[in-house]
C-alpha atoms as a PDB file:
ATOM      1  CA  UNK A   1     -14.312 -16.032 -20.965  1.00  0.00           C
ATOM      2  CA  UNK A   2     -11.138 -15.594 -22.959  1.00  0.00           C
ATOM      3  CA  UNK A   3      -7.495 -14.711 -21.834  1.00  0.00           C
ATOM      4  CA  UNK A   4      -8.135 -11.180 -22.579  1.00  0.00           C
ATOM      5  CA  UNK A   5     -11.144 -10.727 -21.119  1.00  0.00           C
ATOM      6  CA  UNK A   6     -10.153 -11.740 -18.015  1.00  0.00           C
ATOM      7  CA  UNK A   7      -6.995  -9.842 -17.800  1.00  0.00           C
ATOM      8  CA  UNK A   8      -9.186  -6.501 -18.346  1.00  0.00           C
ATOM      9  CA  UNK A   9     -11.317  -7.717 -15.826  1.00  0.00           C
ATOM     10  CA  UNK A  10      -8.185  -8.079 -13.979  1.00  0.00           C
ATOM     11  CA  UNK A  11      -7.266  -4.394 -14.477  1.00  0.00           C
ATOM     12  CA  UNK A  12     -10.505  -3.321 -14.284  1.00  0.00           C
ATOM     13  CA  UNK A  13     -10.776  -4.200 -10.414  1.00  0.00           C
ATOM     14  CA  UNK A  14      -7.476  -4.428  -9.582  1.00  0.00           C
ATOM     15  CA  UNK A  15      -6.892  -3.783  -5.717  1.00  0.00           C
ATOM     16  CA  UNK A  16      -5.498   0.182  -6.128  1.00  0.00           C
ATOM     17  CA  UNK A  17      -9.026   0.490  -7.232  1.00  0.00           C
ATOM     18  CA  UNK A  18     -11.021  -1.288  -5.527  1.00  0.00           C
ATOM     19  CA  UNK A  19      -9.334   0.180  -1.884  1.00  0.00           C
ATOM     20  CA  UNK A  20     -10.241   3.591  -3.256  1.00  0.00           C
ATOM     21  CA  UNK A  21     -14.184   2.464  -3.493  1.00  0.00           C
ATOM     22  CA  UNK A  22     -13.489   1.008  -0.082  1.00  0.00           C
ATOM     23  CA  UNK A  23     -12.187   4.317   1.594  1.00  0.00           C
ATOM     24  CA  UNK A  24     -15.493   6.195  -0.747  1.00  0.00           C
ATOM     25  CA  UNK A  25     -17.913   3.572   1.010  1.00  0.00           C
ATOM     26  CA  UNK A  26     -16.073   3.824   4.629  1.00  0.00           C
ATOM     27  CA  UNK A  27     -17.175   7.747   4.674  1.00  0.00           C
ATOM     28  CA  UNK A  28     -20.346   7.681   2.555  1.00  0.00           C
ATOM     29  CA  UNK A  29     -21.972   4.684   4.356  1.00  0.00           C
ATOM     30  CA  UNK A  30     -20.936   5.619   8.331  1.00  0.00           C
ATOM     31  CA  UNK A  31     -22.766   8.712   9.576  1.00  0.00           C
ATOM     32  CA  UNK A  32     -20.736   9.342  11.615  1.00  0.00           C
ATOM     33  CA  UNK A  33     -17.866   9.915   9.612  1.00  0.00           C
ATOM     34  CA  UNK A  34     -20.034  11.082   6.644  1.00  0.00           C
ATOM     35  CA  UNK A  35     -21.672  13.938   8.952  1.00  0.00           C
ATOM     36  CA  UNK A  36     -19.314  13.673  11.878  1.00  0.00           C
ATOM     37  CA  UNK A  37     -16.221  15.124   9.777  1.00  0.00           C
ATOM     38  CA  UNK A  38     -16.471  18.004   7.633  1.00  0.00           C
ATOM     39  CA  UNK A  39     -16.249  17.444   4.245  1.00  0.00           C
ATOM     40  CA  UNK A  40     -12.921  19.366   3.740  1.00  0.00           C
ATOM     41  CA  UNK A  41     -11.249  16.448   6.052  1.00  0.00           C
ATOM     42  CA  UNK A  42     -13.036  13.601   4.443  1.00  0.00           C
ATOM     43  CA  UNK A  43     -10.953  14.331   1.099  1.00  0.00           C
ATOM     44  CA  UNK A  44      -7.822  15.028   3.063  1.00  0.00           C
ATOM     45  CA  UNK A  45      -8.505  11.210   4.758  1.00  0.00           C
ATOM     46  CA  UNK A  46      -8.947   9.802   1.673  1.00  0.00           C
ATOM     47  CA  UNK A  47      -6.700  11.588  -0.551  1.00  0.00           C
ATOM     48  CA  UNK A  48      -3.583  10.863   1.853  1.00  0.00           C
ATOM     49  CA  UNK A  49      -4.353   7.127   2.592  1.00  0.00           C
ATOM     50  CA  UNK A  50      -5.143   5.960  -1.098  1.00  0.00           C
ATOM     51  CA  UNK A  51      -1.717   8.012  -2.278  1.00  0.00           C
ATOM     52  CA  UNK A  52       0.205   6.567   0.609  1.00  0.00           C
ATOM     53  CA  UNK A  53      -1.478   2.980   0.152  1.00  0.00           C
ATOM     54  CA  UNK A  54      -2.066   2.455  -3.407  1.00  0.00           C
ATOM     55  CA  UNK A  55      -0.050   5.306  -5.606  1.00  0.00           C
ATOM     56  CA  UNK A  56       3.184   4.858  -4.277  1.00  0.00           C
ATOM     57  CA  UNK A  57       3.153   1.039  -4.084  1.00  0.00           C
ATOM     58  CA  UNK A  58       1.789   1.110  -7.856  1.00  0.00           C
ATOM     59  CA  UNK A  59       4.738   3.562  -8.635  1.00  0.00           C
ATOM     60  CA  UNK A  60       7.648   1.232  -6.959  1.00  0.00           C
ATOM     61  CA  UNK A  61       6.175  -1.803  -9.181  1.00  0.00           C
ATOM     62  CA  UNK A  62       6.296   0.312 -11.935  1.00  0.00           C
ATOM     63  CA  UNK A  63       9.899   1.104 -11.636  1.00  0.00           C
ATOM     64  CA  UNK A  64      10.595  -2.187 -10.652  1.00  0.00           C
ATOM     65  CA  UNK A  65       9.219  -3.104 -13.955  1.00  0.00           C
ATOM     66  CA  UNK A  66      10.878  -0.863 -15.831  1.00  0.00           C
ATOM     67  CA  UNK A  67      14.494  -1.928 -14.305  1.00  0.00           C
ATOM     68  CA  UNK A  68      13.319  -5.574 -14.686  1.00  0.00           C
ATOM     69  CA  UNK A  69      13.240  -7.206 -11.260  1.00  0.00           C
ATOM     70  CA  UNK A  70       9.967  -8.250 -11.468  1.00  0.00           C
ATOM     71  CA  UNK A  71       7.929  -9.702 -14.402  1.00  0.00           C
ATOM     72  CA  UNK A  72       4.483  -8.024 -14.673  1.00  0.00           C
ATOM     73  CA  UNK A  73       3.043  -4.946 -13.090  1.00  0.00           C
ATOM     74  CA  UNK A  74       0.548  -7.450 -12.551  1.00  0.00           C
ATOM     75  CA  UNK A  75       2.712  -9.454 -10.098  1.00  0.00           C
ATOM     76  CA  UNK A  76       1.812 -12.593 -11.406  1.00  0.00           C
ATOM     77  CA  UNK A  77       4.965 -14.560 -10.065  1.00  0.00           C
ATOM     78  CA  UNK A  78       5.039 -15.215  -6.354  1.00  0.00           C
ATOM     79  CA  UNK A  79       8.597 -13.625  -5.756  1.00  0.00           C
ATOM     80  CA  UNK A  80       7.648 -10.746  -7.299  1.00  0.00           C
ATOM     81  CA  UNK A  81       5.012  -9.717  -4.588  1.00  0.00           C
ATOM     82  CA  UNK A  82       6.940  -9.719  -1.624  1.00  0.00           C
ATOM     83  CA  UNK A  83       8.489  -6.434  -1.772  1.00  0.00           C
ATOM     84  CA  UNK A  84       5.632  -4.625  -3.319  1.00  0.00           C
ATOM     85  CA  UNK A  85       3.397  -6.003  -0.398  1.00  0.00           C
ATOM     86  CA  UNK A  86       6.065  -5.154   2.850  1.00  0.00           C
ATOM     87  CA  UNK A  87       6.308  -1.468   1.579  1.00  0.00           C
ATOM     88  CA  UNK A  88       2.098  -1.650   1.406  1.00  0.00           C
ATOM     89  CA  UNK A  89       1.930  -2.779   4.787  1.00  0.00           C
ATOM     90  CA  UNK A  90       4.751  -0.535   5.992  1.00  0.00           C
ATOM     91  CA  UNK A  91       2.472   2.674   4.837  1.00  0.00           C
ATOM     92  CA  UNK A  92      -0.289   1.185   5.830  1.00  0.00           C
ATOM     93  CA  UNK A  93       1.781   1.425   9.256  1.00  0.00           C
ATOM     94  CA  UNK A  94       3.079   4.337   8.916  1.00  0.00           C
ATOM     95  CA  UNK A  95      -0.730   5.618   8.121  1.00  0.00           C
ATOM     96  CA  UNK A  96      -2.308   4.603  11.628  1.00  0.00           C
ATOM     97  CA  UNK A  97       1.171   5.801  13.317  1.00  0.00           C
ATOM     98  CA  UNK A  98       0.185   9.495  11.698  1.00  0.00           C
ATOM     99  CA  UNK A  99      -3.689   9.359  12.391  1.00  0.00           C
ATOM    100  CA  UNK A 100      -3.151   8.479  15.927  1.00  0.00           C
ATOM    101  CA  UNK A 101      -1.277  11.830  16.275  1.00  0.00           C
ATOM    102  CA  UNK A 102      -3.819  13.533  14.358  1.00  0.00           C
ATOM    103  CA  UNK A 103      -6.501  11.971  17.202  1.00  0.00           C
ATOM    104  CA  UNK A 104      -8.277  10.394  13.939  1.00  0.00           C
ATOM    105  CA  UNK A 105     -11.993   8.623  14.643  1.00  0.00           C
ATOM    106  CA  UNK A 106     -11.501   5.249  15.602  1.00  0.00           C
ATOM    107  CA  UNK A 107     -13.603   3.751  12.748  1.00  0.00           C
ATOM    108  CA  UNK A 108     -10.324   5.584  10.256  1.00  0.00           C
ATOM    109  CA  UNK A 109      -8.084   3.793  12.457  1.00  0.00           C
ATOM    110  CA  UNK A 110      -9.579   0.401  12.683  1.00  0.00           C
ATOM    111  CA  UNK A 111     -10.467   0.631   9.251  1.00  0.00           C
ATOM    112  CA  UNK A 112      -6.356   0.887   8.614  1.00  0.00           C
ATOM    113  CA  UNK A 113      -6.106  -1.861  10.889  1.00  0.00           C
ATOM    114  CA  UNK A 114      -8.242  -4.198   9.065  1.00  0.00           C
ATOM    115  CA  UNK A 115      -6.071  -3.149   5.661  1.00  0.00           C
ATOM    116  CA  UNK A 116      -2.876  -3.707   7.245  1.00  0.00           C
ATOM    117  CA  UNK A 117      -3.945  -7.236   9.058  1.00  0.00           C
ATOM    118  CA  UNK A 118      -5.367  -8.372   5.049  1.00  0.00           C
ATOM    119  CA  UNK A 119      -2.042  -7.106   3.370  1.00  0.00           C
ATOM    120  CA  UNK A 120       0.094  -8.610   6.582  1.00  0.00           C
ATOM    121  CA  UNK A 121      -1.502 -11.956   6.198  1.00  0.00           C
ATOM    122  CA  UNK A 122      -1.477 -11.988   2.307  1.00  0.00           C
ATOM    123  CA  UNK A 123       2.291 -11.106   2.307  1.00  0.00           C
ATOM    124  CA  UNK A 124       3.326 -14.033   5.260  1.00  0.00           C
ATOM    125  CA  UNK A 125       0.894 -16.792   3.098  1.00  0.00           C
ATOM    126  CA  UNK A 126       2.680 -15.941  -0.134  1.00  0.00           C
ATOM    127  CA  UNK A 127       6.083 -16.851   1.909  1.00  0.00           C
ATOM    128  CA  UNK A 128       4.232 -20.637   1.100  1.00  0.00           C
ATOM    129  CA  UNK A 129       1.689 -20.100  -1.658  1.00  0.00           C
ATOM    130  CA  UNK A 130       0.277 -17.704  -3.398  1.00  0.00           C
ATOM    131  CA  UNK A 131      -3.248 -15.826  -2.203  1.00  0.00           C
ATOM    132  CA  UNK A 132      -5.660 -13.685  -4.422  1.00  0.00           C
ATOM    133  CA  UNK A 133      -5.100 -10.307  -3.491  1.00  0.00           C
ATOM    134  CA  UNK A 134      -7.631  -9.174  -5.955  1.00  0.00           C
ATOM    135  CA  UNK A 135     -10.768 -11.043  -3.859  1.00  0.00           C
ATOM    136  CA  UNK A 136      -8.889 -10.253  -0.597  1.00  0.00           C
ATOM    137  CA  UNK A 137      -9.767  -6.731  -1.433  1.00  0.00           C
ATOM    138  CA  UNK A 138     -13.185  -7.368  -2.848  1.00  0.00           C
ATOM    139  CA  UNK A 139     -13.896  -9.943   0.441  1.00  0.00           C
ATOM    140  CA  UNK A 140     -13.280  -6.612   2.529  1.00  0.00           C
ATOM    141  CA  UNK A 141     -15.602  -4.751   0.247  1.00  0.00           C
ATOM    142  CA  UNK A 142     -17.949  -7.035   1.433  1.00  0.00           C
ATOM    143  CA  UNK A 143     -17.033  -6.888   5.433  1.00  0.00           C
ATOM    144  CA  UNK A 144     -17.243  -3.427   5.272  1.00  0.00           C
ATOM    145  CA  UNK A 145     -20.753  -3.591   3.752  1.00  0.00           C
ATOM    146  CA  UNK A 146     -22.103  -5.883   5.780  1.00  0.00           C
ATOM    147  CA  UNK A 147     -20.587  -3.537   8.734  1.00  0.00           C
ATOM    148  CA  UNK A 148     -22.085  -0.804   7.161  1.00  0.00           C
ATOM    149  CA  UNK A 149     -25.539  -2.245   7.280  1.00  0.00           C
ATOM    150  CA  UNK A 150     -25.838  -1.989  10.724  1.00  0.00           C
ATOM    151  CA  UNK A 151     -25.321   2.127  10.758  1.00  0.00           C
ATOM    152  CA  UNK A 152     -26.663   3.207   7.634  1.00  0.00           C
ATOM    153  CA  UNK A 153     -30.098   3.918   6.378  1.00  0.00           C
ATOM    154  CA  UNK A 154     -29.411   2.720   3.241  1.00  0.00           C
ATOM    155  CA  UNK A 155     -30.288  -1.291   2.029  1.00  0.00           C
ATOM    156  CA  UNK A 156     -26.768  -2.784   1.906  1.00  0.00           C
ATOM    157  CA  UNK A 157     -28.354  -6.071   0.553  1.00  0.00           C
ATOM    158  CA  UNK A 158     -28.373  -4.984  -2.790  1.00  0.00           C
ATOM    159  CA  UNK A 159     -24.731  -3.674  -2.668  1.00  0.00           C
ATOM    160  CA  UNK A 160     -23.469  -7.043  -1.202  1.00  0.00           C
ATOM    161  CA  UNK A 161     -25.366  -8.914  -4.061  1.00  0.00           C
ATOM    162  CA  UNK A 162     -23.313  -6.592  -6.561  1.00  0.00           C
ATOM    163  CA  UNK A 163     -19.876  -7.278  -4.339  1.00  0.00           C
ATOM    164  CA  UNK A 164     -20.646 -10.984  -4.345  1.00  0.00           C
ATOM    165  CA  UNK A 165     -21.027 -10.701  -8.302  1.00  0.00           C
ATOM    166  CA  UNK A 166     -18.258  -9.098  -9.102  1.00  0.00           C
ATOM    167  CA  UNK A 167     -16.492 -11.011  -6.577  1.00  0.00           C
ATOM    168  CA  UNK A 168     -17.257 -14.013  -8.993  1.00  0.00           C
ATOM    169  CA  UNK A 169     -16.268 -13.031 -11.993  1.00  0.00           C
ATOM    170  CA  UNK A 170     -12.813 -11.551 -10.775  1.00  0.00           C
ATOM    171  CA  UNK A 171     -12.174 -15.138  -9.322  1.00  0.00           C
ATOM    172  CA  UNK A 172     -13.287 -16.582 -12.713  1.00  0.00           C
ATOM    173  CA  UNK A 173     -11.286 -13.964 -14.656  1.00  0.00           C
ATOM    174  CA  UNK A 174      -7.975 -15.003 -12.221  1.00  0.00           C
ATOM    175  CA  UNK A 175      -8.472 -18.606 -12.806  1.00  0.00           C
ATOM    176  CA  UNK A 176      -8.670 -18.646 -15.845  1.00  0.00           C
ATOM    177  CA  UNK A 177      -5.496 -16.158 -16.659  1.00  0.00           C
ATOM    178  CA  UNK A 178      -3.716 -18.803 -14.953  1.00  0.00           C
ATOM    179  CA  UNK A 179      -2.812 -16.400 -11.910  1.00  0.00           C
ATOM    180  CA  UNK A 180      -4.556 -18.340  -9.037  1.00  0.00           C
ATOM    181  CA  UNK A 181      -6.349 -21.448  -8.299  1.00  0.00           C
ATOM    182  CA  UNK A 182      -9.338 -22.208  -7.222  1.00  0.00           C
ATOM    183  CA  UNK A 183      -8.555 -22.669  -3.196  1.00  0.00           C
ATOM    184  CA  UNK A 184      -6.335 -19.361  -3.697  1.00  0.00           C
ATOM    185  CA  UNK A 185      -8.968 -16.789  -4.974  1.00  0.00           C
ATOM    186  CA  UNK A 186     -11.710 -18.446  -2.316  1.00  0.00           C
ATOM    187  CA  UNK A 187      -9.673 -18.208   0.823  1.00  0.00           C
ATOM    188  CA  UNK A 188      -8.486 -14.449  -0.597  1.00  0.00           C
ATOM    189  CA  UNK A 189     -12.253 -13.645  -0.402  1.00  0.00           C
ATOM    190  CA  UNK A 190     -12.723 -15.312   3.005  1.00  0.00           C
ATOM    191  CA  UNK A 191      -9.515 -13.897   4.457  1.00  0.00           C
ATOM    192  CA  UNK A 192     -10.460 -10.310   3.142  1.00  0.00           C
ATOM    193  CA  UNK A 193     -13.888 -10.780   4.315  1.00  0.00           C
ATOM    194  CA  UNK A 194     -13.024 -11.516   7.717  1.00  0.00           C
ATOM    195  CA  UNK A 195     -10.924  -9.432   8.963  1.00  0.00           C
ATOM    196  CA  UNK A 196     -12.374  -6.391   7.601  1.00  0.00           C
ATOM    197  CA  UNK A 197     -15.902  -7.354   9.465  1.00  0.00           C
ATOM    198  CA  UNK A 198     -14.293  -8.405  12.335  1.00  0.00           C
ATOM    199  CA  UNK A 199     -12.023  -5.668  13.106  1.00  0.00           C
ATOM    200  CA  UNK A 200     -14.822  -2.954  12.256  1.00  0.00           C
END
């Protein structure tokens, strides 16, 4: 795999949108959110939380680009991911605060949980060493598939087998742009993983 090619693949899954499949599985795979909400709420769930979660986090590293205090959009550098990762967790805060009042499902609410425990823990590890945030999202792909197993008709095992691939070659593609080792794209996964099975 060349530079290149990993750095699309990089792009390609990059966590904004890989937590919008995430919040697309949550309600397609859960009855009870897929037939328990009306369909007119279901966009409003997902449209607020991916804006508040992913949009304007991507649009403060953007300007934080442009002004040059950080190096990448990519946030290769360790520094440069602390800021962008307190304001994520801070939404993702401010997200259950607004739900609660809004007497959300708790399957929404844990499901914010799980994000903001994953982003929480990424941004207090990279205080030490730096953590893939890229298989952290893609591990709670996975938790939230093998969750979903349990509730939906559908076979899951074919959508974890996909997960687990991809999974794979976004590690590779990080290794081998020289953004993470190996330890740090594994224990993203695992970290990801857990938390997001656990908590559901």
């Amino acid at each position: 795999m060349s530079r290149k090619l990993s750095n699309l693949i990089s792009i390609i899954f990059h966590p904004i949108f890989v937590n919008f499949l995430n919040l697309w599985l949550l309600f397609t795979l859960f009855p009870a959110l897929h037939y328990g909400i009306p369909q007119r709420m279901q966009y409003f769930y997902i449209s607020f939380i991916f804006l508040a979660t992913s949009i304007i986090p991507l649009i403060m590293v953007i300007m934080m680009r442009f002004t040059g205090k950080v190096k990448s959009v990519l946030l290769t550098d360790k520094e440069d991911r602390k800021l962008p990762y307190l304001v994520t967790l801070i939404v993702y805060f401010f997200c259950y605060y607004y739900f609660t009042k809004l007497h959300t499902h708790p399957l929404i609410l844990s499901y914010l949980v799980s994000c903001a425990a994953i982003v929480g823990l990424v941004l207090s590890i990279n205080f030490f060493d730096k953590i893939s945030i890229h298989t952290a999202t893609l591990g709670a792909m996975a938790g939230l598939l093998a969750v979903a197993g349990k509730y939906t008709s559908l076979d899951i095992r074919y959508f974890l087998i996909l997960t687990f691939l991809v999974s794979g070659l976004v590690a590779s593609a990080r290794i081998i742009s020289n953004s993470h080792q190996n330890i740090q794209v594994y224990s993203g996964f695992l970290l990801g993983f857990l938390l997001m099975f656990f908590i559901l």
